[in-house]
Protein backbone atom coordinates (compact mmCIF):
# COMPACT_ATOMS: atom_id res chain seq x y z
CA UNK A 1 54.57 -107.16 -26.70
CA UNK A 2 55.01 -104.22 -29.32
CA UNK A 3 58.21 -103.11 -30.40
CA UNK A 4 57.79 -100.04 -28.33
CA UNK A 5 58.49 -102.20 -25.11
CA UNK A 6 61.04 -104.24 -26.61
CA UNK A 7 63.25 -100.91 -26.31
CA UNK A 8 66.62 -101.74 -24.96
CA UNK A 9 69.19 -98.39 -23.77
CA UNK A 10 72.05 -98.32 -26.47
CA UNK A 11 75.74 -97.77 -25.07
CA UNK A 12 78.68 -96.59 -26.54
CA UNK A 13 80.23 -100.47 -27.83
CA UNK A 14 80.51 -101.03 -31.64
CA UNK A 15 79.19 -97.41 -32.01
CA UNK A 16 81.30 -94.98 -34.63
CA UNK A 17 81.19 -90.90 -33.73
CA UNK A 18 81.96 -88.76 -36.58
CA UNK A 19 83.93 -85.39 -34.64
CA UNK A 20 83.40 -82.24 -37.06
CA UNK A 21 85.33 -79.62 -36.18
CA UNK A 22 87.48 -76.63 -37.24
CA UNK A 23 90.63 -77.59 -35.57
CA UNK A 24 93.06 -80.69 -34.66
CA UNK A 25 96.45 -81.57 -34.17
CA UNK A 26 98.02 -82.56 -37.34
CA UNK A 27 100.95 -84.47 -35.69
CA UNK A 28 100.88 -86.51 -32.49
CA UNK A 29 102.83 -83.61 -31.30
CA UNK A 30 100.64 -80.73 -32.57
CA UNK A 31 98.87 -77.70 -30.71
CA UNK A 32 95.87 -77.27 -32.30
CA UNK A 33 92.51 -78.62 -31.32
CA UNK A 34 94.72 -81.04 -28.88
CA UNK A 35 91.90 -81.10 -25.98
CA UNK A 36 89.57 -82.58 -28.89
CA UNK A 37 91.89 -84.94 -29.44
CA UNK A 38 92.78 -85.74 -25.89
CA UNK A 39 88.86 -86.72 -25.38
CA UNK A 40 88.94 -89.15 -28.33
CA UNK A 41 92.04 -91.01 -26.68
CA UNK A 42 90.32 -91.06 -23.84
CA UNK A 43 87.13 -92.52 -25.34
CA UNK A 44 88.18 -94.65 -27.37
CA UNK A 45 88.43 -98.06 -25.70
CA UNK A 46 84.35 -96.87 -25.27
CA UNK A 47 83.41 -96.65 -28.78
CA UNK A 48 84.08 -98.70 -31.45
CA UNK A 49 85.84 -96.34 -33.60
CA UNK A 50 85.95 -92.29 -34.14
CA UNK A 51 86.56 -90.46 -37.48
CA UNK A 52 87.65 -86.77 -37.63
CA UNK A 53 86.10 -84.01 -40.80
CA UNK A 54 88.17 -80.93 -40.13
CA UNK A 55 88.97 -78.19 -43.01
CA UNK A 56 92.38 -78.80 -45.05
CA UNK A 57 95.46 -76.51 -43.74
CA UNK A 58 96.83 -74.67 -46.86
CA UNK A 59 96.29 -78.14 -48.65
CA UNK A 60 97.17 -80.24 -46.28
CA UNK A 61 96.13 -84.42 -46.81
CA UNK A 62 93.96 -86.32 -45.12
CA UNK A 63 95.95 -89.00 -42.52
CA UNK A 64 95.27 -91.58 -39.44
CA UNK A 65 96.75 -90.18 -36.43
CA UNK A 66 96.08 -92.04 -32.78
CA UNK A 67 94.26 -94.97 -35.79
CA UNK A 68 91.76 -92.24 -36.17
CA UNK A 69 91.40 -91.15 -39.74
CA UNK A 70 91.39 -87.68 -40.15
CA UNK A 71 89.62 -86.52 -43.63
CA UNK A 72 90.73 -82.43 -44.32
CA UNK A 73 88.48 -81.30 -46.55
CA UNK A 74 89.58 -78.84 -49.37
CA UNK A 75 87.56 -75.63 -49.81
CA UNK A 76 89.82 -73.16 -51.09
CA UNK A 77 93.34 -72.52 -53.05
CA UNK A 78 96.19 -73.40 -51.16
CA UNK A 79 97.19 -69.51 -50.24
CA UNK A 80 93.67 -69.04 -48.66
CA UNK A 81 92.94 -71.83 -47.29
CA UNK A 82 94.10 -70.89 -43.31
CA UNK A 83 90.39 -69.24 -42.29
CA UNK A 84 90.13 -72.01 -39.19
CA UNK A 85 93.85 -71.11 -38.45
CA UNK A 86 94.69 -68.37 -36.00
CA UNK A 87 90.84 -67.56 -35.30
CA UNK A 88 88.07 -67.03 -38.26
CA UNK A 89 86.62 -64.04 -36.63
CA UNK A 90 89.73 -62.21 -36.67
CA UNK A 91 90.39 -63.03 -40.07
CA UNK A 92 87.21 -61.92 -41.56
CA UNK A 93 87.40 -58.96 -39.44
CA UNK A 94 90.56 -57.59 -40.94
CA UNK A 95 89.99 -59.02 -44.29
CA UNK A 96 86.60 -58.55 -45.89
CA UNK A 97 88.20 -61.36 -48.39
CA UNK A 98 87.32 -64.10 -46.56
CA UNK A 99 83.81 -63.87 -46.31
CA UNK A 100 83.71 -65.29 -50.15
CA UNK A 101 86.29 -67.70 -48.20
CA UNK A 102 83.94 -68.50 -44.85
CA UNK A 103 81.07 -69.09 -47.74
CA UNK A 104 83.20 -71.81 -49.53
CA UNK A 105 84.13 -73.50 -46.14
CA UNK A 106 80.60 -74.11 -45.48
CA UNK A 107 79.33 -75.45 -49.07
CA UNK A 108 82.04 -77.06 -50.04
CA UNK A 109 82.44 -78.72 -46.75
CA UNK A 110 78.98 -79.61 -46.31
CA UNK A 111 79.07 -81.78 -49.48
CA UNK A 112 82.60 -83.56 -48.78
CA UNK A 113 80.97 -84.12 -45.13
CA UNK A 114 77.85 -85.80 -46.70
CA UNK A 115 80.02 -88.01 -48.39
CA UNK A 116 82.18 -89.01 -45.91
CA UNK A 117 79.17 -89.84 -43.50
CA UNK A 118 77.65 -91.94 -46.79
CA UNK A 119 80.96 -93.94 -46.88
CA UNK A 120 81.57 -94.61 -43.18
CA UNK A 121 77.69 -94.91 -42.03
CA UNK A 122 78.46 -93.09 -38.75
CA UNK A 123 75.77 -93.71 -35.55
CA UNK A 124 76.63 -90.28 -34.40
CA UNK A 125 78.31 -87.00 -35.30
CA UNK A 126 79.81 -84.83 -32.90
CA UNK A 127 79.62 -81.39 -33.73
CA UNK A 128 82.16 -78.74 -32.23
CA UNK A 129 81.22 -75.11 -32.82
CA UNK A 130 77.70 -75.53 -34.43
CA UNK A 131 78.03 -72.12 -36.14
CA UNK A 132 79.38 -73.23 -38.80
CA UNK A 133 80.03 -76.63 -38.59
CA UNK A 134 76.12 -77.56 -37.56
CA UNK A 135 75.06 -75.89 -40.60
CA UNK A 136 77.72 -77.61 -42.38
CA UNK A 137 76.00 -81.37 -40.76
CA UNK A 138 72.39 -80.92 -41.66
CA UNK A 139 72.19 -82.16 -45.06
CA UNK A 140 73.98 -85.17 -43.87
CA UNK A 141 71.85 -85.73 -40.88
CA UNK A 142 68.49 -84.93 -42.37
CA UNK A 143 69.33 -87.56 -45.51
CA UNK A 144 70.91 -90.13 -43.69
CA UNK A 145 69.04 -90.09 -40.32
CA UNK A 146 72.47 -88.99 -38.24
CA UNK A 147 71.75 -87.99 -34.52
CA UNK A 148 73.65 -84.67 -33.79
CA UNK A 149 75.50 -83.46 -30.66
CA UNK A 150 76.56 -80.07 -30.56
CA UNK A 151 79.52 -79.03 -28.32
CA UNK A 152 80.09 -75.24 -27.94
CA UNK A 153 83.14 -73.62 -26.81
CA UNK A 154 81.62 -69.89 -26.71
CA UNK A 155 83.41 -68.43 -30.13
CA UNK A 156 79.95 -69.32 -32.25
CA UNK A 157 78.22 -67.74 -29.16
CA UNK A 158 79.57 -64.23 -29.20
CA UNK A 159 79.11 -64.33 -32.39
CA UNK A 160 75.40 -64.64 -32.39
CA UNK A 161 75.22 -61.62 -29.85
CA UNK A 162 77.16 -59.53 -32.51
CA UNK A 163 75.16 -60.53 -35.80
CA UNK A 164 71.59 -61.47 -35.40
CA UNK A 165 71.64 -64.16 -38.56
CA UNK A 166 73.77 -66.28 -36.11
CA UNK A 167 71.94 -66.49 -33.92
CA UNK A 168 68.56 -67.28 -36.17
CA UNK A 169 70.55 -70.17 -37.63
CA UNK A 170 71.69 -71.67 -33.67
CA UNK A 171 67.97 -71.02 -32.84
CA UNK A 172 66.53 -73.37 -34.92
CA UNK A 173 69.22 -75.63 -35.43
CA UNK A 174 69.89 -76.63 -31.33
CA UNK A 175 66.44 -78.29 -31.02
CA UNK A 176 67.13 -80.65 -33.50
CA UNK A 177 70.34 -81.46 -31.96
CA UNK A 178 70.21 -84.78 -29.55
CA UNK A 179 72.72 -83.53 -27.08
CA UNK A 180 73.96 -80.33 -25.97
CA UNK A 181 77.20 -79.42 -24.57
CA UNK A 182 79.17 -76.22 -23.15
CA UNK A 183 82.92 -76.21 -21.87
CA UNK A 184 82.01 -73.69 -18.99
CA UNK A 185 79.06 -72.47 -17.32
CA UNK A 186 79.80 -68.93 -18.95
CA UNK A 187 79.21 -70.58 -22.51
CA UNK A 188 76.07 -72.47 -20.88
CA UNK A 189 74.47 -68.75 -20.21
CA UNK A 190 75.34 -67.89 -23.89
CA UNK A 191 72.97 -71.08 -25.06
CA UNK A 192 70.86 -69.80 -22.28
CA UNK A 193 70.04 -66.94 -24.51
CA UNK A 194 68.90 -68.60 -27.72
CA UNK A 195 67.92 -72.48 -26.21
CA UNK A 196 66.30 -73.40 -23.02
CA UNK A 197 66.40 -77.34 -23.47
CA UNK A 198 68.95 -78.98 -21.27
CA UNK A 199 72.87 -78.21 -21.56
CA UNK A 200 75.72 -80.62 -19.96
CA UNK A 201 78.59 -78.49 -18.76
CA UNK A 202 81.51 -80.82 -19.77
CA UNK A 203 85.16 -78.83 -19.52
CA UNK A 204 88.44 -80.26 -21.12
CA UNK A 205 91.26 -81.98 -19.52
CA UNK A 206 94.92 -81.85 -19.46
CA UNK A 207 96.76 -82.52 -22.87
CA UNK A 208 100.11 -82.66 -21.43
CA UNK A 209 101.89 -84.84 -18.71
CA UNK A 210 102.12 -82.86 -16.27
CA UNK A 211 106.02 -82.66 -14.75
CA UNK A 212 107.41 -81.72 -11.10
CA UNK A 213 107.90 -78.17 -10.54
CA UNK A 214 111.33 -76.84 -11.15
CA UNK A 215 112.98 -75.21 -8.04
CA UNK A 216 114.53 -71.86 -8.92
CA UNK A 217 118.15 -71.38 -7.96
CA UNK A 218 118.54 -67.97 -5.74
CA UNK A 219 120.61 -66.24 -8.81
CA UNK A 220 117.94 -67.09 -11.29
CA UNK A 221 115.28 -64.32 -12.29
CA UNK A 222 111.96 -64.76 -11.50
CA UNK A 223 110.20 -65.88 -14.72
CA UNK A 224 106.49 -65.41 -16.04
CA UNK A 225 105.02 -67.43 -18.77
CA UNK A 226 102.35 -67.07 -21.55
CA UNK A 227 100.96 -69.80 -23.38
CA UNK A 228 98.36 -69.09 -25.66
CA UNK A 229 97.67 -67.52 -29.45
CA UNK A 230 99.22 -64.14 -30.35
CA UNK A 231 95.59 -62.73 -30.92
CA UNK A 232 93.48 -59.58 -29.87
CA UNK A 233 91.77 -61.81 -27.00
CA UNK A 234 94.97 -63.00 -25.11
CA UNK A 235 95.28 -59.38 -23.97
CA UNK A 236 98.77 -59.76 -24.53
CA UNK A 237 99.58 -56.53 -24.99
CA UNK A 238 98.60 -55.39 -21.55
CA UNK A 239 100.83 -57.78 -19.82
CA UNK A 240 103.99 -56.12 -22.16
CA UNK A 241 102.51 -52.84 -20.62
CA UNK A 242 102.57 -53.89 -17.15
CA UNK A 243 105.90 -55.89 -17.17
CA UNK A 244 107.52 -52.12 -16.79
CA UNK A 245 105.74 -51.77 -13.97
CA UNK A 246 106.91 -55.15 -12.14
CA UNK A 247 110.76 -54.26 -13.18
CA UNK A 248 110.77 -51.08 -11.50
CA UNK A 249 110.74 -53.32 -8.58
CA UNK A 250 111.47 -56.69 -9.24
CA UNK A 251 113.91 -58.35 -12.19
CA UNK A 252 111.71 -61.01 -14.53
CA UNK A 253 111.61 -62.54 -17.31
CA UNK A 254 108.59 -63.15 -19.58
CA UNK A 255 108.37 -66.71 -21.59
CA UNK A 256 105.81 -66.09 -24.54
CA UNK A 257 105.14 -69.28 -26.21
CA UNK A 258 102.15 -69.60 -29.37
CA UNK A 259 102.57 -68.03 -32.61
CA UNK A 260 99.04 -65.43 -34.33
CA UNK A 261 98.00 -63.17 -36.61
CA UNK A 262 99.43 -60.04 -34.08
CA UNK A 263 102.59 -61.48 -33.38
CA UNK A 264 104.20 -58.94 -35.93
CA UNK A 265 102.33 -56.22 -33.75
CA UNK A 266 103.38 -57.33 -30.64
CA UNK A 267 106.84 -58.39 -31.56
CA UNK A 268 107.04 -54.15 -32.52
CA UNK A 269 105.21 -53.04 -29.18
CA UNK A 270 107.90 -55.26 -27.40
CA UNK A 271 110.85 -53.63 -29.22
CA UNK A 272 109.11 -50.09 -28.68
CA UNK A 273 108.92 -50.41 -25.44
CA UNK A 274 112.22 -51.75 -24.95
CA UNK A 275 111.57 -54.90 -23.49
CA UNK A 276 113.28 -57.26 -25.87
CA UNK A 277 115.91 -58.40 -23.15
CA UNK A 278 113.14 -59.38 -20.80
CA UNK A 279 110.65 -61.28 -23.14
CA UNK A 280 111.35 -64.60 -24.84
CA UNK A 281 108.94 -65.09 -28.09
CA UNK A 282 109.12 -69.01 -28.12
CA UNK A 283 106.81 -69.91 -30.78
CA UNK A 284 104.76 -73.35 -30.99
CA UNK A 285 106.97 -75.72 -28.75
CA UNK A 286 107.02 -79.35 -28.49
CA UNK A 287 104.49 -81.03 -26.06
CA UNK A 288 107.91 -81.86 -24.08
CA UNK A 289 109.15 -78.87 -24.34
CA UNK A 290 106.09 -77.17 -22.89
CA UNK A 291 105.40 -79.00 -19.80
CA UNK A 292 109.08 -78.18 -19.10
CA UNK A 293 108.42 -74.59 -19.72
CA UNK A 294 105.39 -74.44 -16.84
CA UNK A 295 107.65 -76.49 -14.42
CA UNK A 296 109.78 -74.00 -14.88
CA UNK A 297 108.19 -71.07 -14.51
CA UNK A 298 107.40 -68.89 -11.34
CA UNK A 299 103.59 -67.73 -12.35
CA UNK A 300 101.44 -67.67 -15.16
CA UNK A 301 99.51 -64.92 -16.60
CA UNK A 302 96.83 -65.11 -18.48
CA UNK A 303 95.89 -61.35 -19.52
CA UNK A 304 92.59 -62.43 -21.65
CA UNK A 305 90.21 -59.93 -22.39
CA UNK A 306 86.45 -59.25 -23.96
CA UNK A 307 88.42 -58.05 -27.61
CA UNK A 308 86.68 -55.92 -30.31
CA UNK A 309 84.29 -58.94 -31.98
CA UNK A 310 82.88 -59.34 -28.07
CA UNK A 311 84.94 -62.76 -28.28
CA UNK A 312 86.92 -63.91 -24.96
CA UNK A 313 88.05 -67.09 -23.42
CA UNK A 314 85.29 -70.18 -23.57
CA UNK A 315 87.54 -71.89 -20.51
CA UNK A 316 90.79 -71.58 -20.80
CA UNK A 317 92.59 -75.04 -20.72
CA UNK A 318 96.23 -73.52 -20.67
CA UNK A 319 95.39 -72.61 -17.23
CA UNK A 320 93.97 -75.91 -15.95
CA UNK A 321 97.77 -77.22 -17.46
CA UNK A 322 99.93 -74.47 -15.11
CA UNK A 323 97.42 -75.73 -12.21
CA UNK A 324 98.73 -79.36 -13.18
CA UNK A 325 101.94 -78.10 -12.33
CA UNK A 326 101.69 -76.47 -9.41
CA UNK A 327 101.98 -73.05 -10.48
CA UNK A 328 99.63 -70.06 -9.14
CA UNK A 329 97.73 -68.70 -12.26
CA UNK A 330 97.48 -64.83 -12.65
CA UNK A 331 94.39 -64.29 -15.14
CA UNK A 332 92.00 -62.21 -16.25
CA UNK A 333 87.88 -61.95 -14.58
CA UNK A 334 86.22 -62.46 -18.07
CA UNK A 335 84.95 -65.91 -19.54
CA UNK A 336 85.45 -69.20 -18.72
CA UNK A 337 88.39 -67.98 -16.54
CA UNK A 338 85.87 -67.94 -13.59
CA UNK A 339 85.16 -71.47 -13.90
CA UNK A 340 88.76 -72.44 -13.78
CA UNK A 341 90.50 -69.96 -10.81
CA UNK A 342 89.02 -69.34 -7.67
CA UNK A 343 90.40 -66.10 -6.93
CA UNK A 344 92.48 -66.03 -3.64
CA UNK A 345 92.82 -69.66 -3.58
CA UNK A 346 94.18 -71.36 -6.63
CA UNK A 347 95.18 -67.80 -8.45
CA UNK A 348 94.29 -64.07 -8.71
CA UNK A 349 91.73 -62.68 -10.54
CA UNK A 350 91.98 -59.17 -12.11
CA UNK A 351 90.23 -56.31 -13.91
CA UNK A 352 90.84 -56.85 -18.10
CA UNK A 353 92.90 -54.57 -20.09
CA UNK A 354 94.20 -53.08 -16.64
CA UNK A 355 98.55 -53.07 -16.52
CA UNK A 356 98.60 -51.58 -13.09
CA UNK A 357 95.84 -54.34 -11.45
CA UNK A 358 98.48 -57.05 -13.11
CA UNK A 359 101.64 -55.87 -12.08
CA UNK A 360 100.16 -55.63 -8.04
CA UNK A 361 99.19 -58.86 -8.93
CA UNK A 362 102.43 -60.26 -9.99
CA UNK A 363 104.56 -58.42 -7.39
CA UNK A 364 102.00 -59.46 -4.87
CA UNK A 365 102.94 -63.29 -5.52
CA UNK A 366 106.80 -62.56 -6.53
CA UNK A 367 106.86 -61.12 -2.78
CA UNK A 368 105.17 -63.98 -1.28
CA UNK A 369 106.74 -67.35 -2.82
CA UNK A 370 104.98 -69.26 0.09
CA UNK A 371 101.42 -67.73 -0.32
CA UNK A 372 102.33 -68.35 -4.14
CA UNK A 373 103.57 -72.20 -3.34
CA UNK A 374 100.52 -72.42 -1.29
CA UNK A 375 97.77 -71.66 -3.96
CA UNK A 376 99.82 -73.68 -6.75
CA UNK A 377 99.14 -77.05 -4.43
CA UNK A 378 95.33 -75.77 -3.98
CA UNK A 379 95.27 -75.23 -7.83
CA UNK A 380 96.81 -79.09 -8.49
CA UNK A 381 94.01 -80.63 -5.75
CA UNK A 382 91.48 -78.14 -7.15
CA UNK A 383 91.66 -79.68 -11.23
CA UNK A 384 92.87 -83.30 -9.89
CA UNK A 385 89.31 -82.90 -8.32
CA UNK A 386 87.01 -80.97 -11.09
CA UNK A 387 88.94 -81.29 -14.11
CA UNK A 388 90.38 -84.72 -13.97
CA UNK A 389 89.67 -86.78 -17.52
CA UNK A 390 88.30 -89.54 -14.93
CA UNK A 391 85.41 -87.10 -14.56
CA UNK A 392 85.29 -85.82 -17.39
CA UNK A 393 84.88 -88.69 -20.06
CA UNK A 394 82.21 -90.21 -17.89
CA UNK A 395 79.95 -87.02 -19.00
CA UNK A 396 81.00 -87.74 -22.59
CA UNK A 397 79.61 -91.21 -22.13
CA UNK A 398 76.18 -89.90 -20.85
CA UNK A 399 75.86 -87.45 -23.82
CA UNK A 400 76.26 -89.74 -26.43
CA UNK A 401 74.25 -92.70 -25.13
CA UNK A 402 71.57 -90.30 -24.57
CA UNK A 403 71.95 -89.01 -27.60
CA UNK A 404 71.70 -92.41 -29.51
CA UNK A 405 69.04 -93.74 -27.25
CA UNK A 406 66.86 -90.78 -27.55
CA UNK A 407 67.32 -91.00 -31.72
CA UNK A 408 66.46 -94.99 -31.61
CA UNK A 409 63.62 -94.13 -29.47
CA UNK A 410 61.96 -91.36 -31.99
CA UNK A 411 63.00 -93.65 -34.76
CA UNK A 412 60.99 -96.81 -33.18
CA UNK A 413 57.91 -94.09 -32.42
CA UNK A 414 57.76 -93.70 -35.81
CA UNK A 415 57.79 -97.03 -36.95
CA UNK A 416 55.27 -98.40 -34.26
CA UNK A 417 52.79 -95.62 -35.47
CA UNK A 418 52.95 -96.54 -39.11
CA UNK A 419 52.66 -99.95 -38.23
């Protein structure tokens, strides 16, 4: 019998992933890149063990969080060294700067991340955003014989419709990739344009415990709530303009929580338009704190929009986390968001960058509470259905093995035909 036949599938046991990526949560507590780590939780008692190579925040150390370690990799002085932070694209949009900055992050990373896989021998790296971070991989997976999986969440995407380099670089760098992955089906027609091999549609889960909904008292305000970053493609700004609108008729109060690079802007738009004793600018809250904050609220809007780059919302797991809570989701038609709300049912779906379609919307549900009980009980059934992690990390499974199976295969091909 030749080796060929002796093949046995691989699975997941005694197997280490290496998880590239631009963002994660720095405390156990922490925001950022949470539904990444939410999936390694979750897969852990699968794999043997995962490592994390994400850039260094303004010189932050590497650490083991979860009894992952977690290498940050230095590629720039200490004041600089934020481009992952607050979204890239925006940066180098308003700041021609950090293009000498974006350059750095993908040399210098590239070598610290072909040490790190020479050290720790990883079976498999898993790489989220491929533009940069796949270019970033190569060297490591071409020398060392590391199977790739790229996961894209739609950022790298719209970028390669805006600059045709971009999308040169995805185009030849997805077929060498063993697995491919998109959060939504809206990100899967963005690989559509540049790959046709096949694509697993694999969404994120909850990264909060979801709590009971809090029941308003009659003498309580009706109150809205955005979670999300303070940037150009949270459409923020057109919610501010609509809440007039809704207080002509209706008192409310607007919970804002997430911190960006506009909040200065928006913080001055609120005050301009004399809003400041109906909006609440909470910041980055506590994981706690923010499952009490959706509880608590009455609907949740979600103004996103197609912004200036052509970026817009991959998925959109803030509103799969209001769902978990029973809460009717107002949000915007672009995206991901279509993938997440059926319109009618679990939410309503509007026209972007439109005030007046919001504000219907919002007095629509204020004036309804039972229609707007009604679709926050579709939209908990709805995600406990598609979006539960018992669904989800099943997919992750299938990617991987695939992914090492179909490497172990080529790599016995090869062998058996120089034998």
């Amino acid at each position: 019998m030749t080796p060929h036949h002796c093949f046995q599938p691989m699975t997941l046991q005694n197997k280490h992933i290496l998880v590239v990526t631009s963002v994660y949560p720095m405390t156990a507590d922490g925001n950022h890149g949470a539904f990444i780590r939410e999936a390694n939780l979750r897969l852990q008692s699968k794999v043997a063990k995962f490592t994390v190579f994400a850039p260094a925040y303004e010189a932050s150390k590497s650490y083991v969080l979860d009894g992952i370690q977690v290498y940050r990799f230095r590629y720039c002085p200490k004041r600089f060294e934020n481009l992952a932070r607050d979204g890239a694209p925006t940066k180098l949009q308003r700041q021609p700067l950090y293009l000498l900055v974006a350059a750095l992050y993908i040399f210098l990373g590239s070598l610290q991340l072909f040490w790190v896989c020479r050290k720790q021998k990883p079976d498999l790296l898993q790489i989220h955003w491929p533009f940069p971070h796949g270019l970033m991989a190569l060297p490591a997976s071409f020398l060392l014989g590391i199977p790739m999986v790229f996961s894209f969440h739609g950022a790298e995407l719209l970028l390669a419709n805006k600059f045709g380099f971009v999308a040169s670089i995805l185009r030849w760098l997805l077929p060498i990739a063993k697995g491919v992955t998109a959060n939504s089906s809206y990100t899967c027609t963005l690989i559509r344009k540049l790959y046709n091999g096949p694509v697993t549609i694999i969404p994120y889960g909850l990264t909060i415990e979801a709590k009971p909904p809090k029941t308003r008292s009659p003498e309580e305000i009706p109150k809205l709530l955005f979670v999300g970053r303070l940037d150009e493609r949270k459409g923020l700004r057109y919610l501010l303009e609509a809440l007039p609108l809704v207080l002509d008729q209706q008192p409310v109060s607007l919970h804002v929580v997430g911190k960006g690079i506009l909040e200065e802007e928006i913080k001055l738009q609120c005050q301009s338009m004399g809003l400041n004793n109906y909006v609440q600018f909470l910041g980055f809250v506590s994981k706690e704190e923010l499952a009490d904050q959706y509880a608590g609220c009455d609907i949740f809007v979600l103004p996103a929009i197609i912004d200036s780059k052509g970026d817009t919302e991959g998925l959109g797991i803030v509103m799969i986390e209001a769902l978990a809570h029973q809460k009717p989701v107002i949000a915007s038609a672009v995206g991901g968001i279509i993938d997440v709300i059926q319109s009618g049912i679990t939410g309503l779906l509007v026209p972007q960058k439109d005030p007046k379609a919001l504000a219907q919307a919002i007095l629509s549900l204020l004036n309804d509470p039972i229609k707007a009980q009604e679709m926050g009980q579709k939209g908990l059934a709805d995600i406990q259905l598609r979006f539960s992690w018992s669904r989800i990390i099943p997919l992750w499974e299938h990617v991987f093995t695939r992914a090492l199976n179909g490497h172990l295969a080529v790599n016995r091909e090869l062998i058996t035909d120089n034998r």
